[in-house]
Every structure is written in structure tokens, then in C-alpha cells.
C-alpha atoms as a PDB file:
ATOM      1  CA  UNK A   1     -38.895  56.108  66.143  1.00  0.00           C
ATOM      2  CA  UNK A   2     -38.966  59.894  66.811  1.00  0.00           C
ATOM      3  CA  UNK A   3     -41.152  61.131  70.036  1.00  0.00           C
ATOM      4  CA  UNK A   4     -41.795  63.737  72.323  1.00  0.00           C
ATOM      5  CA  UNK A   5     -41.899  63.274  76.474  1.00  0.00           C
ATOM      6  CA  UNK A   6     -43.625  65.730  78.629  1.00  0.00           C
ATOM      7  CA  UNK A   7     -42.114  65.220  82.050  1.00  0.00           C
ATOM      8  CA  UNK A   8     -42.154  66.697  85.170  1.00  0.00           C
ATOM      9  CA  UNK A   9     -38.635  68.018  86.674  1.00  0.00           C
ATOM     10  CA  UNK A  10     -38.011  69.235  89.946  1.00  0.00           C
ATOM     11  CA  UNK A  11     -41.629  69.719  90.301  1.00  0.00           C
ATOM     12  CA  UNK A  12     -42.280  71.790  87.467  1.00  0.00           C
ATOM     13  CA  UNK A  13     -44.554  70.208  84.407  1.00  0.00           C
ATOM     14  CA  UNK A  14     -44.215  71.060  81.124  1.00  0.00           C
ATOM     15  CA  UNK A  15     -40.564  69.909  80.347  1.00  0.00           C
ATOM     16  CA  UNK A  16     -40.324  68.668  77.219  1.00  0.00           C
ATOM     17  CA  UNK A  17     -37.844  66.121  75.785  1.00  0.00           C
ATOM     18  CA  UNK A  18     -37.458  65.019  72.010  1.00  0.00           C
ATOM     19  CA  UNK A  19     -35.463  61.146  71.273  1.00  0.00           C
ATOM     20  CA  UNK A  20     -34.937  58.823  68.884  1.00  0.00           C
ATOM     21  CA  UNK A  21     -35.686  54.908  70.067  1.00  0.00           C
ATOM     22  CA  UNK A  22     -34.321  52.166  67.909  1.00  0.00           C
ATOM     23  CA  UNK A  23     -33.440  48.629  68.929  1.00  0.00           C
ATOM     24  CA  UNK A  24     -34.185  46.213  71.911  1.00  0.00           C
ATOM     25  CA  UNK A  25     -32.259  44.673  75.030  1.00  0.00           C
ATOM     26  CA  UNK A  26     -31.469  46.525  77.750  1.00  0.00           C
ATOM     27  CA  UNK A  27     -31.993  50.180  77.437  1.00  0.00           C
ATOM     28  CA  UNK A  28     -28.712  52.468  77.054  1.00  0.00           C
ATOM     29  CA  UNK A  29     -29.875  56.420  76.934  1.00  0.00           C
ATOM     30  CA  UNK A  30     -27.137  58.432  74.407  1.00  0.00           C
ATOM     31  CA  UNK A  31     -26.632  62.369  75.641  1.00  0.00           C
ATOM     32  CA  UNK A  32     -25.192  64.687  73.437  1.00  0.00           C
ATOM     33  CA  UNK A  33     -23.038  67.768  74.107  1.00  0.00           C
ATOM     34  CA  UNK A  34     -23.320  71.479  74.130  1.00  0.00           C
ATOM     35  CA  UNK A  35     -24.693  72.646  70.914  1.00  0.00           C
ATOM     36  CA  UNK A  36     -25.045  69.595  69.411  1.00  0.00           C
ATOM     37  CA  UNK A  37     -28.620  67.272  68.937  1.00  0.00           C
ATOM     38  CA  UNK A  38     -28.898  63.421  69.282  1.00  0.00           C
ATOM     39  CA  UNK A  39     -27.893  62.933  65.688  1.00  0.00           C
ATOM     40  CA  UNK A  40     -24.331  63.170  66.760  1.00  0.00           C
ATOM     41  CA  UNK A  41     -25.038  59.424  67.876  1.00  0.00           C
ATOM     42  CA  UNK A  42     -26.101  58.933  63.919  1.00  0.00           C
ATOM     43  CA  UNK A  43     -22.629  56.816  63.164  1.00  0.00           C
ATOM     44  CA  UNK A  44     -23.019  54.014  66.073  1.00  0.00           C
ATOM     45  CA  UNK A  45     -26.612  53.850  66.274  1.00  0.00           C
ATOM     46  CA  UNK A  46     -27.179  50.544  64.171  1.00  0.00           C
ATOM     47  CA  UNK A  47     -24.725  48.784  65.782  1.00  0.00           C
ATOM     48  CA  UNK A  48     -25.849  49.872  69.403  1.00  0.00           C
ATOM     49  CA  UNK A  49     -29.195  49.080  68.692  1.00  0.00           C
ATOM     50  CA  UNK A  50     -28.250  45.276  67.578  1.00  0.00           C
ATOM     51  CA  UNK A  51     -27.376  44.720  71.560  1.00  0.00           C
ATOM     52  CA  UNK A  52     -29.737  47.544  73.169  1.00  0.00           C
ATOM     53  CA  UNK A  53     -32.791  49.486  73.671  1.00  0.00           C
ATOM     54  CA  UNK A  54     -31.100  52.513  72.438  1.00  0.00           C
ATOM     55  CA  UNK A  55     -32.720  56.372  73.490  1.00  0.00           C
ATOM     56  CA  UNK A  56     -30.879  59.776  72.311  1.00  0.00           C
ATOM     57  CA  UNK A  57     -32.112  62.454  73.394  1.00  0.00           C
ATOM     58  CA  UNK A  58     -32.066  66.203  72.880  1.00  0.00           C
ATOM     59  CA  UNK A  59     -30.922  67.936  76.390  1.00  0.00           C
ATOM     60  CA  UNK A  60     -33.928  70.953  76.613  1.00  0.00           C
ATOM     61  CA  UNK A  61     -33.098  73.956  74.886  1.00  0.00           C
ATOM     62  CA  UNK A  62     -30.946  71.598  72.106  1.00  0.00           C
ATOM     63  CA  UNK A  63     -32.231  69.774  68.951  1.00  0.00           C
ATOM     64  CA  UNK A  64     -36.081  69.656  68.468  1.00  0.00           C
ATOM     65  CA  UNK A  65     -36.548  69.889  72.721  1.00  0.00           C
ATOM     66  CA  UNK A  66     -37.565  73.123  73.901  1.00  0.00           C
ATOM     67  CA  UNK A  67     -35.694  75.253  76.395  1.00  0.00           C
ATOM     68  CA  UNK A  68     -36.059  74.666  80.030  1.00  0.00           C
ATOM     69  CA  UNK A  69     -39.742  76.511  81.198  1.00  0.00           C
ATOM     70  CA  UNK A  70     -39.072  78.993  84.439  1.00  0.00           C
ATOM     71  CA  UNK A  71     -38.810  77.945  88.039  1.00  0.00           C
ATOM     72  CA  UNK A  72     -36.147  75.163  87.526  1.00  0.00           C
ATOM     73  CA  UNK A  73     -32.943  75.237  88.994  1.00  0.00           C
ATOM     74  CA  UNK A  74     -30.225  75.885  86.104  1.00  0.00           C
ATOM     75  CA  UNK A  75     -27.838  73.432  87.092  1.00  0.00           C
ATOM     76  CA  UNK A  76     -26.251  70.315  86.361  1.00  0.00           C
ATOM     77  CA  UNK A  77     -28.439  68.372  88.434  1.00  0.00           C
ATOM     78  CA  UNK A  78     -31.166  69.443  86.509  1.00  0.00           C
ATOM     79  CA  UNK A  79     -29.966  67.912  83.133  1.00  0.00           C
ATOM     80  CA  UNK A  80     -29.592  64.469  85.143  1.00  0.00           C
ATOM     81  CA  UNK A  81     -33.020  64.323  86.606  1.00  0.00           C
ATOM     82  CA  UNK A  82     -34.384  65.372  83.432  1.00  0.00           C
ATOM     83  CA  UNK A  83     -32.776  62.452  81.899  1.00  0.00           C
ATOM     84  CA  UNK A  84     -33.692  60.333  84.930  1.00  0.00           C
ATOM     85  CA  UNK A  85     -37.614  61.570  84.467  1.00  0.00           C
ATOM     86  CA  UNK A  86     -36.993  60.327  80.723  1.00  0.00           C
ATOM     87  CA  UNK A  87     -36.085  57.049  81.952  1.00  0.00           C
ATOM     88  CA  UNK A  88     -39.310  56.877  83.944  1.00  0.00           C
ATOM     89  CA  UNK A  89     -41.376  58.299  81.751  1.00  0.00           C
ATOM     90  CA  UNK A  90     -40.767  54.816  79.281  1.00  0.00           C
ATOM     91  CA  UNK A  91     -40.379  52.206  81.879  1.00  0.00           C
ATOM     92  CA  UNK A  92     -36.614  52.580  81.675  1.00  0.00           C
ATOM     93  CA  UNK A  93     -35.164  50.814  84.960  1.00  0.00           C
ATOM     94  CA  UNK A  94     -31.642  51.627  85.581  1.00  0.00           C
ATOM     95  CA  UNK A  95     -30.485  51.912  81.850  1.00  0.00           C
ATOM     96  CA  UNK A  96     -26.855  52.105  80.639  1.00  0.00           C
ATOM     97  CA  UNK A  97     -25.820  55.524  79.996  1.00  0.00           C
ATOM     98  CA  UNK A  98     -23.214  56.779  77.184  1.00  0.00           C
ATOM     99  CA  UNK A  99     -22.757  61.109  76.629  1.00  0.00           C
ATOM    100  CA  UNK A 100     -20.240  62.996  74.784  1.00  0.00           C
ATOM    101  CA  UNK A 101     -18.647  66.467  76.613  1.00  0.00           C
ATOM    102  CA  UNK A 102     -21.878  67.893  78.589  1.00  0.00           C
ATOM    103  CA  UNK A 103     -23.158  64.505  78.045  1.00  0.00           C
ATOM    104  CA  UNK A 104     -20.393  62.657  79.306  1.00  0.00           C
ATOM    105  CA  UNK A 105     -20.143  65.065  82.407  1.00  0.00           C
ATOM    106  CA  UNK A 106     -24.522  64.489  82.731  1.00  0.00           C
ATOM    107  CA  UNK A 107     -23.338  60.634  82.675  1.00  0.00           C
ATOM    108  CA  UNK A 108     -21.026  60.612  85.321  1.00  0.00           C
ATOM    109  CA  UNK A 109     -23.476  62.513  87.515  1.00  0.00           C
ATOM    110  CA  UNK A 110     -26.462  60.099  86.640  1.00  0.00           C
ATOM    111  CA  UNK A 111     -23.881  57.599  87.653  1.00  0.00           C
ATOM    112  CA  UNK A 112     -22.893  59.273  91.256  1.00  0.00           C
ATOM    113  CA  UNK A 113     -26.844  59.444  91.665  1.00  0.00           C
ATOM    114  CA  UNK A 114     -27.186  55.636  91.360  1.00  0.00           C
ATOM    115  CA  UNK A 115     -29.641  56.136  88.707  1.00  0.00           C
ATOM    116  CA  UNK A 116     -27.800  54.241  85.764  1.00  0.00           C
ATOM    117  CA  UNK A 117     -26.186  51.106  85.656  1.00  0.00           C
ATOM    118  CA  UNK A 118     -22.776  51.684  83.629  1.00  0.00           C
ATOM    119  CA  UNK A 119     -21.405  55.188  82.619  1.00  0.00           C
ATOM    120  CA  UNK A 120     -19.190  55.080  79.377  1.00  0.00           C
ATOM    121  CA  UNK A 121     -18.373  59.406  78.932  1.00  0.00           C
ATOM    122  CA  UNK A 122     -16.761  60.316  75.619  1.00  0.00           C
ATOM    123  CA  UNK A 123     -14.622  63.182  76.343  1.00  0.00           C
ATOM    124  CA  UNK A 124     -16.734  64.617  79.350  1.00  0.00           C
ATOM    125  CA  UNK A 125     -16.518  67.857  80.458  1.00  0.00           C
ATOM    126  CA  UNK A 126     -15.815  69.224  83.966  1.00  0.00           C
ATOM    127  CA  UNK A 127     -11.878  67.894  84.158  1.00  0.00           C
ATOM    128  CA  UNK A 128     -10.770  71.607  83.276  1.00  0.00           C
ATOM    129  CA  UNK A 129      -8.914  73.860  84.042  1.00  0.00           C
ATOM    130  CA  UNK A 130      -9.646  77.296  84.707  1.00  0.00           C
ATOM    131  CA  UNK A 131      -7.542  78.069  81.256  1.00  0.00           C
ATOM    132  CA  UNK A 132      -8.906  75.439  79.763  1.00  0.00           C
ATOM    133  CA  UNK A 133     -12.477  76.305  80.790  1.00  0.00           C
ATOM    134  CA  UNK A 134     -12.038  79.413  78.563  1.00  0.00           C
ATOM    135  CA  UNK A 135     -10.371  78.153  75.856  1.00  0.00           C
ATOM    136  CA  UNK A 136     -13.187  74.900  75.403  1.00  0.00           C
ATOM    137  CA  UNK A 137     -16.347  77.579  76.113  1.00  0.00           C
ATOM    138  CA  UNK A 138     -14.373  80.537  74.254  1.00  0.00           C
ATOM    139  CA  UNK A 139     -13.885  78.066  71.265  1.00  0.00           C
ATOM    140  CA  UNK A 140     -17.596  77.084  71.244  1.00  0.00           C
ATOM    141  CA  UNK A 141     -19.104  80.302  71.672  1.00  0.00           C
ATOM    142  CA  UNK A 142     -17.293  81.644  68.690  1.00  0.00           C
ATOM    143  CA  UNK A 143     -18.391  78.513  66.504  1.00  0.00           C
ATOM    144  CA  UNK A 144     -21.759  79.117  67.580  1.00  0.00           C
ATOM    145  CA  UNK A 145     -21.734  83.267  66.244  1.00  0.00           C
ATOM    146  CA  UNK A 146     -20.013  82.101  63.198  1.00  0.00           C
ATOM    147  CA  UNK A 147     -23.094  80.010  62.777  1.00  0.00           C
ATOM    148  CA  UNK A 148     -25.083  82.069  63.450  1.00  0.00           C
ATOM    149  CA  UNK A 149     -23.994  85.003  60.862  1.00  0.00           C
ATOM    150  CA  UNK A 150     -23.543  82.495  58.019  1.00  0.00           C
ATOM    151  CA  UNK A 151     -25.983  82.377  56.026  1.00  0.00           C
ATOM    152  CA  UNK A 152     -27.795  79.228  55.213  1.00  0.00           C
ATOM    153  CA  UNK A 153     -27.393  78.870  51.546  1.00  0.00           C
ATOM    154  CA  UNK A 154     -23.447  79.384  52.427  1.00  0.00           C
ATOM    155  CA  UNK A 155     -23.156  76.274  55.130  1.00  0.00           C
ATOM    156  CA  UNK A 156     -25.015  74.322  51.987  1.00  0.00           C
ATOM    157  CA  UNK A 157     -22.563  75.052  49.693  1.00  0.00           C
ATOM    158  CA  UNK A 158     -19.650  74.431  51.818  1.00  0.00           C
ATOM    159  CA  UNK A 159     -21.082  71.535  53.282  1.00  0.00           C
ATOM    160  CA  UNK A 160     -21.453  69.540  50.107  1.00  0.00           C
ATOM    161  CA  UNK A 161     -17.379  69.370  49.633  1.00  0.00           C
ATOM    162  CA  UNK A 162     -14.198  67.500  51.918  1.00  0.00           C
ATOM    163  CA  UNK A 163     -12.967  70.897  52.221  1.00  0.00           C
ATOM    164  CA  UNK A 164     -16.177  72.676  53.485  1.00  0.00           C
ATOM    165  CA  UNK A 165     -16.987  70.310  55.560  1.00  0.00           C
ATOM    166  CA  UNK A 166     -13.727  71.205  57.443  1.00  0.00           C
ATOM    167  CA  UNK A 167     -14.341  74.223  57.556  1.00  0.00           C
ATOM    168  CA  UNK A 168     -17.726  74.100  59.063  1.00  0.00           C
ATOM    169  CA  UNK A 169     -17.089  71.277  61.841  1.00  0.00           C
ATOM    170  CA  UNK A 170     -13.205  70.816  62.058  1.00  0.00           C
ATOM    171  CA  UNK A 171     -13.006  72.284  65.128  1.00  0.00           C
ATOM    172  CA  UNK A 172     -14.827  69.397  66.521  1.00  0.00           C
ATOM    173  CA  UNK A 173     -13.850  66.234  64.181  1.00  0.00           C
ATOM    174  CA  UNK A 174     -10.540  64.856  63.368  1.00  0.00           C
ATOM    175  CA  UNK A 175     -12.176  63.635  60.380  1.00  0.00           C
ATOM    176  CA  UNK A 176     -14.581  65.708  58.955  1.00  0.00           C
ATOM    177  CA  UNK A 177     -15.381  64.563  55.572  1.00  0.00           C
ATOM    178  CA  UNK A 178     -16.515  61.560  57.353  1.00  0.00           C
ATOM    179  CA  UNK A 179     -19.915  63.763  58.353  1.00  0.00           C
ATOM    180  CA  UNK A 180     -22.711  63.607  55.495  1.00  0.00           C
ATOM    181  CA  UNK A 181     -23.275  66.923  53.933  1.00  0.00           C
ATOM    182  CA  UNK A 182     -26.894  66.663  55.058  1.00  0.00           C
ATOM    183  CA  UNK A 183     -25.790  66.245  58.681  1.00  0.00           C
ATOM    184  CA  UNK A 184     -23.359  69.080  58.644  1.00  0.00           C
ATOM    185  CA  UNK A 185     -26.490  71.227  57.835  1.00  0.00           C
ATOM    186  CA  UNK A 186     -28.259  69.897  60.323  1.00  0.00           C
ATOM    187  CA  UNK A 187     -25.869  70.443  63.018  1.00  0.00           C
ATOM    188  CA  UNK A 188     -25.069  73.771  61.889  1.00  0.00           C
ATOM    189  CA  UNK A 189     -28.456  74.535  62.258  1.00  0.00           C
ATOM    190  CA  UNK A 190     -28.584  73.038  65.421  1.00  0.00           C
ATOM    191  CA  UNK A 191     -26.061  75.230  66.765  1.00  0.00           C
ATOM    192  CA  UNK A 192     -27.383  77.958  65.558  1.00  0.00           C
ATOM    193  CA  UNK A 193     -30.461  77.799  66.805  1.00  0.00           C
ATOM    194  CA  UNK A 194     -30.195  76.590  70.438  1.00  0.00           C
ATOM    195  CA  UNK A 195     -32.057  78.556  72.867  1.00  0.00           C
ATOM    196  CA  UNK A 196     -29.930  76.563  76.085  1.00  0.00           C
ATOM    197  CA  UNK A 197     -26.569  77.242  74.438  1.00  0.00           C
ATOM    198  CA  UNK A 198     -25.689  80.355  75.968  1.00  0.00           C
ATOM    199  CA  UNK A 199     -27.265  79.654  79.456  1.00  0.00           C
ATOM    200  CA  UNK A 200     -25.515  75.692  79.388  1.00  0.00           C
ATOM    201  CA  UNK A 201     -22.251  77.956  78.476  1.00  0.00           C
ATOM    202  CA  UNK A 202     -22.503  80.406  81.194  1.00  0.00           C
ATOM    203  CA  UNK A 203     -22.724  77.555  83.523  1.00  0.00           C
ATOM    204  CA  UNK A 204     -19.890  76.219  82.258  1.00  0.00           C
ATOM    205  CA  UNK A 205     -17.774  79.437  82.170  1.00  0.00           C
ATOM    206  CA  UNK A 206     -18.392  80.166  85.817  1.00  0.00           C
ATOM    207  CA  UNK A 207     -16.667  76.510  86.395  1.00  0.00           C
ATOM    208  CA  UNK A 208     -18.512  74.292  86.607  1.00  0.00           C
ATOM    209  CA  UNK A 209     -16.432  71.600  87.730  1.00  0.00           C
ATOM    210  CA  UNK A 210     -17.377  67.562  88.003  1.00  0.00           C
ATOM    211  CA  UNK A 211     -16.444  66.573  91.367  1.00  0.00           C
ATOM    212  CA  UNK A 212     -15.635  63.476  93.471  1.00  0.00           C
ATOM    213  CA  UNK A 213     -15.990  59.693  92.225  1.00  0.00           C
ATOM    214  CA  UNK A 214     -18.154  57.565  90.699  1.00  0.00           C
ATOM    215  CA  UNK A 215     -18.091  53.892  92.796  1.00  0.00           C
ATOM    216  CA  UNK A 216     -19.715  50.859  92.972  1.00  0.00           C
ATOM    217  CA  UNK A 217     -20.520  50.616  89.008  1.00  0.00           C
ATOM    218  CA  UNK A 218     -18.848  50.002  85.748  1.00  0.00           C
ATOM    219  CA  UNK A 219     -17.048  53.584  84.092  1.00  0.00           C
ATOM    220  CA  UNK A 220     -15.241  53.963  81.469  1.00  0.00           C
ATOM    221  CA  UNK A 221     -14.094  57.149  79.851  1.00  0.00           C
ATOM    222  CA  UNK A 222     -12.892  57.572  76.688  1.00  0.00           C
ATOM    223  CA  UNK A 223     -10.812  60.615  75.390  1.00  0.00           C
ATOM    224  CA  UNK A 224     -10.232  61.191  71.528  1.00  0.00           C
ATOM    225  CA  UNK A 225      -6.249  61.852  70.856  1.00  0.00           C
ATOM    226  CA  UNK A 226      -6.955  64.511  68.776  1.00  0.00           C
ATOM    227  CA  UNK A 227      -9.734  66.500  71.057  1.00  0.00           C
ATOM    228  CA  UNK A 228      -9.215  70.110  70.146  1.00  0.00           C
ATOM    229  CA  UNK A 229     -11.746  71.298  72.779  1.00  0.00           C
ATOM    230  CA  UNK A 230     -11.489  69.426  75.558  1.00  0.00           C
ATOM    231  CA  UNK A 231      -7.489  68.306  75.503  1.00  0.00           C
ATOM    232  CA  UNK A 232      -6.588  64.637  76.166  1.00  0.00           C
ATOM    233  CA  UNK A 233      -4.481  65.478  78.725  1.00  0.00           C
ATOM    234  CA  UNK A 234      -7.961  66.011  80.905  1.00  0.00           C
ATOM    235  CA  UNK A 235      -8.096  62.084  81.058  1.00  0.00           C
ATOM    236  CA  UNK A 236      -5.742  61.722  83.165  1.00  0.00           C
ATOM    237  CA  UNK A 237      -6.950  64.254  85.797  1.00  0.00           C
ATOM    238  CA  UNK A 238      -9.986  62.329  85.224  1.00  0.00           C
ATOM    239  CA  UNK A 239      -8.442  59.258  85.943  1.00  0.00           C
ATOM    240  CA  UNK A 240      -6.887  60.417  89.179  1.00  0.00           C
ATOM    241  CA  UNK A 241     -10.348  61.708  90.361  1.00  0.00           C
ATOM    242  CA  UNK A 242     -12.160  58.029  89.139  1.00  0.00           C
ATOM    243  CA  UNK A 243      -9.428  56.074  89.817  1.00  0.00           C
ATOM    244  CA  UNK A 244     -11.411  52.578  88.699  1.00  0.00           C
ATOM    245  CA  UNK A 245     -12.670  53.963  85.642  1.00  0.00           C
ATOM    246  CA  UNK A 246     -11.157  51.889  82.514  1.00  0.00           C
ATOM    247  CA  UNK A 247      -9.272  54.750  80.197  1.00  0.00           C
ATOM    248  CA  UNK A 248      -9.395  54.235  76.234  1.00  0.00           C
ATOM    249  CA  UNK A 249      -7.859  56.348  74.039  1.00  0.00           C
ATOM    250  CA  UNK A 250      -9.980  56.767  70.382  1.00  0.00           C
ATOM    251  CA  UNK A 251      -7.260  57.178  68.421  1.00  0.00           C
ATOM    252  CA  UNK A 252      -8.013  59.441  65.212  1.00  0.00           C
ATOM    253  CA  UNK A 253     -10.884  60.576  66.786  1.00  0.00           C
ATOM    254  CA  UNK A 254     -12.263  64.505  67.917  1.00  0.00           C
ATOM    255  CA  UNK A 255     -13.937  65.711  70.201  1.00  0.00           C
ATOM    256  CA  UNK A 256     -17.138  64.358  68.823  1.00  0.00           C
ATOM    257  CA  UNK A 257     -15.636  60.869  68.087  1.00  0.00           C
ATOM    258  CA  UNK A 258     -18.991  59.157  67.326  1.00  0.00           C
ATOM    259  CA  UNK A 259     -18.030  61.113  63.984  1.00  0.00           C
ATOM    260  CA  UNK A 260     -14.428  60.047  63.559  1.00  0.00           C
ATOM    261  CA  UNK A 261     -14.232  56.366  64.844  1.00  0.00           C
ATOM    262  CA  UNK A 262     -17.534  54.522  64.972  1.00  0.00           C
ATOM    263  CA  UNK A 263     -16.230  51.337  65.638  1.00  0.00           C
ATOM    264  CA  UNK A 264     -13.984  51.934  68.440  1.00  0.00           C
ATOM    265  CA  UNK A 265     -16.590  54.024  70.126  1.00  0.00           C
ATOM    266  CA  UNK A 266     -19.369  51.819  69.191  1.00  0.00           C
ATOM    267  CA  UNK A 267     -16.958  48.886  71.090  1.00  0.00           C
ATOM    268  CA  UNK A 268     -16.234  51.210  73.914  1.00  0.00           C
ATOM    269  CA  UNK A 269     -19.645  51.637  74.965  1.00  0.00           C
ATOM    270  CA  UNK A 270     -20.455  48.197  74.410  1.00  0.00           C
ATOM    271  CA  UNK A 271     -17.816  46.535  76.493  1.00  0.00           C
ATOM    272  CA  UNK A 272     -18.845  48.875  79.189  1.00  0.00           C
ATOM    273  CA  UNK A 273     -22.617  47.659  78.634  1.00  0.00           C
ATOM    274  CA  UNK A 274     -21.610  43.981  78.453  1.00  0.00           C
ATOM    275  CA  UNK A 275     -18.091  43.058  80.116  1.00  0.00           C
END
């Protein structure tokens, strides 16, 4: 079921959030990352929503949700007590909490907050480096103006063969002929026409950073091997930082690895959800 939430955030009305609902049990709330929409969540959906009450949203300013309205701080903490006004919004009490990149690093924070009750980040940003930090938001600024100048009919075309799929979203999958041709359109379109990429990315590029730990819950983060944006070797700074986090590498898998390995994310999150 598709919907729209009007919530209140940080005092301000009018924010509003588009998701996808599917499934029953206890509630687990997908976040995507940066450019992206909740359909990146498209390959483990079914088998999350056998064990769950499963919610992906689109982050404001992404997918079908509308950018942020003025007078709210633009900040991290905003994106988590968006998500957190979500959650109240539908009766949501203390849901598990899986997110990809921005996601993952929304997670983590929703996690420090005490407002979720496990944290399973795919990749999460915030583990950079300063050269790092340029290379992931340099790479994903540039995919975003190619977008953006290719025309439509062109990301069709390419997006209907192996080798055109590749070239439209190899940057972030290992395995990109995995993606449907109608969801490579999608997505481009998505990227293309986000009105929070470019403020989300100068956040990011003036470093933001996630800091401290994340106790007294279950974490696990998860790091595709073959992450061209955010580089594996990020989990283990990670690791240092959240030292009882459980570390799983997704082998074959991107930096979108919902995409590349279903099933081992799909089992990731859920032996976070039910140990």
C-alpha cells in the first residue's frame, strides 16, 4: 500500500512523507540513500514482509516526498525525527530500523536516540574520510548531472539491455543487470529529479561525520565487498567506533546491495530483527 503522511517536524507542519507498507509483525521502517527512493528496497521486500510490518519511505526532497518546507533545521537530526514522526504518525512503537548509505547513517542515529529497537545499516555513511568524503559526494554529484542531461528516451533505450544497464547504475551495483529495466528508469528519474539532493550533498561535503556509539541495542552493519562509493575498508573504522556491532560482509554486492544480493541482505536484517 502506497500513502502519504503529513507530519509535524521540529515544530513545523506541513512535512510530507511518501511509503510503501506491506506485511505484518513487528514494524521494521527501510531508509534509502542519497538520490535514491524506497524502491531500492524492491528486491527484499517480500521476504521482509513474511516476518514484519515493513515501511519504506522516501527521505523529503527524494522519491514522491516533497522537499523539506522552510524553518527546519537542515541537519541530520532532522532526517531522524522525521522518520521518528513517521513512526508516530502510524502507531509505530519502537520499530526495527534497516537504511542503506544516508539511510544507514539516519539508522544509527535513530538508534543513539533510543527511538528504534535494532539498527541493521547497509553501507552507512559518515565513516569517511575527508578524501573519501569527496570522492563518495564527487562520484554522486556527477551521476546525478549525467542524469540529469540524458535525455529520457536515451536512459530507456539503454536501460532495456545487460550492457546499458551498466552503464546507467554500475557505479552503484556490482551486479547491474540484476535491476529491471523499468526500475533503472525509475531510479534514474529519481535522481534526476530530487529537489534534497544537492542540499543532503552539501551536508555531506562539509563532513558530516557519524559520531560516537550506538549501546544498549542490537547493530549490525553490513558493508558490500565491492562498494565503489563508500569503500569497505570504512567498516572497520566503523567497527572500532561501534565496537559491539556484528560486521557482515555481502559478498558480490555494491553499494546498493539490496540490488546485488537479496538474500544475504534480506538474512542480515532479519537476524538483526530476530536473533
Amino acid at each position: 500500500m502506497s500513502a502519504t503522511a503529513s507530519l509535524t517536524v521540529a515544530g513545523v507542519p506541513g512535512v510530507e512523507v511518501a511509503y510503501y507498507r506491506k506485511g505484518s509483525g513487528d514494524p521494521l521502517v527501510l531508509l534509502h540513500g542519497i538520490g535514491h527512493h524506497w524502491q531500492a528496497f524492491d528486491p527484499v521486500l517480500d521476504q521482509l514482509a513474511e516476518r514484519h510490518d515493513v515501511i519504506a519511505l522516501d527521505f523529503p526532497g527524494f522519491g514522491e516526498s516533497p522537499d523539506l518546507p522552510l524553518g527546519i533545521p537542515d541537519e541530520l537530526d532532522t532526517l531522524a525525527y522525521t522518520v521518528d514522526a513517521l513512526c508516530k504518525a502510524l502507531d509505530l512503537d519502537q520499530p526495527h530500523v534497516s537504511g542503506n548509505s544516508l539511510g544507514g547513517m539516519v539508522s544509527l542515529r535513530l538508534g543513539q536516540l533510543g527511538l528504534v529497537r535494532s539498527v541493521t545499516a547497509l553501507a552507512p555513511a559518515g565513516f569517511w574520510s575527508p578524501r573519501e568524503n569527496r570522492w563518495a559526494i564527487g562520484l554522486l554529484t556527477n551521476l546525478r548531472r549525467v542524469a540529469r542531461r540524458t535525455p529520457d528516451q536515451t536512459v530507456q533505450r539503454l536501460a532495456r539491455t545487460p550492457a546499458g544497464r551498466r552503464v546507467l547504475t554500475g557505479t552503484i551495483y556490482h551486479r547491474p543487470a540484476l535491476r529491471s529495466p523499468d526500475a533503472v528508469v525509475a531510479e534514474s528519474r529519481a535522481l534526476r529529479d530530487a529537489p534534497g539532493f544537492d542540499r543532503v550533498a552539501a551536508h555531506a561535503r562539509a563532513g558530516a561525520t557519524f559520531d560516537g556509539d550506538v549501546p544498549n541495542l542490537p547493530v549490525t552493519i553490513a558493508w558490500g565487498t565491492h562498494d565503489r562509493v563508500l569503500l569497505p575498508v570504512q567498516a572497520a573504522r566503523a567497527h572500532l567506533q561501534i565496537p559491539q556491532a556484528r560486521m557482515i560482509p555481502l559478498l558480490n554486492a555494491g553499494h546498493v546491495p539490496m540490488n546485488d544480493a537479496p538474500d544475504q541482505v534480506a538474512r542480515t536484517i532479519l537476524q538483526t530483527t530476530n536473533p
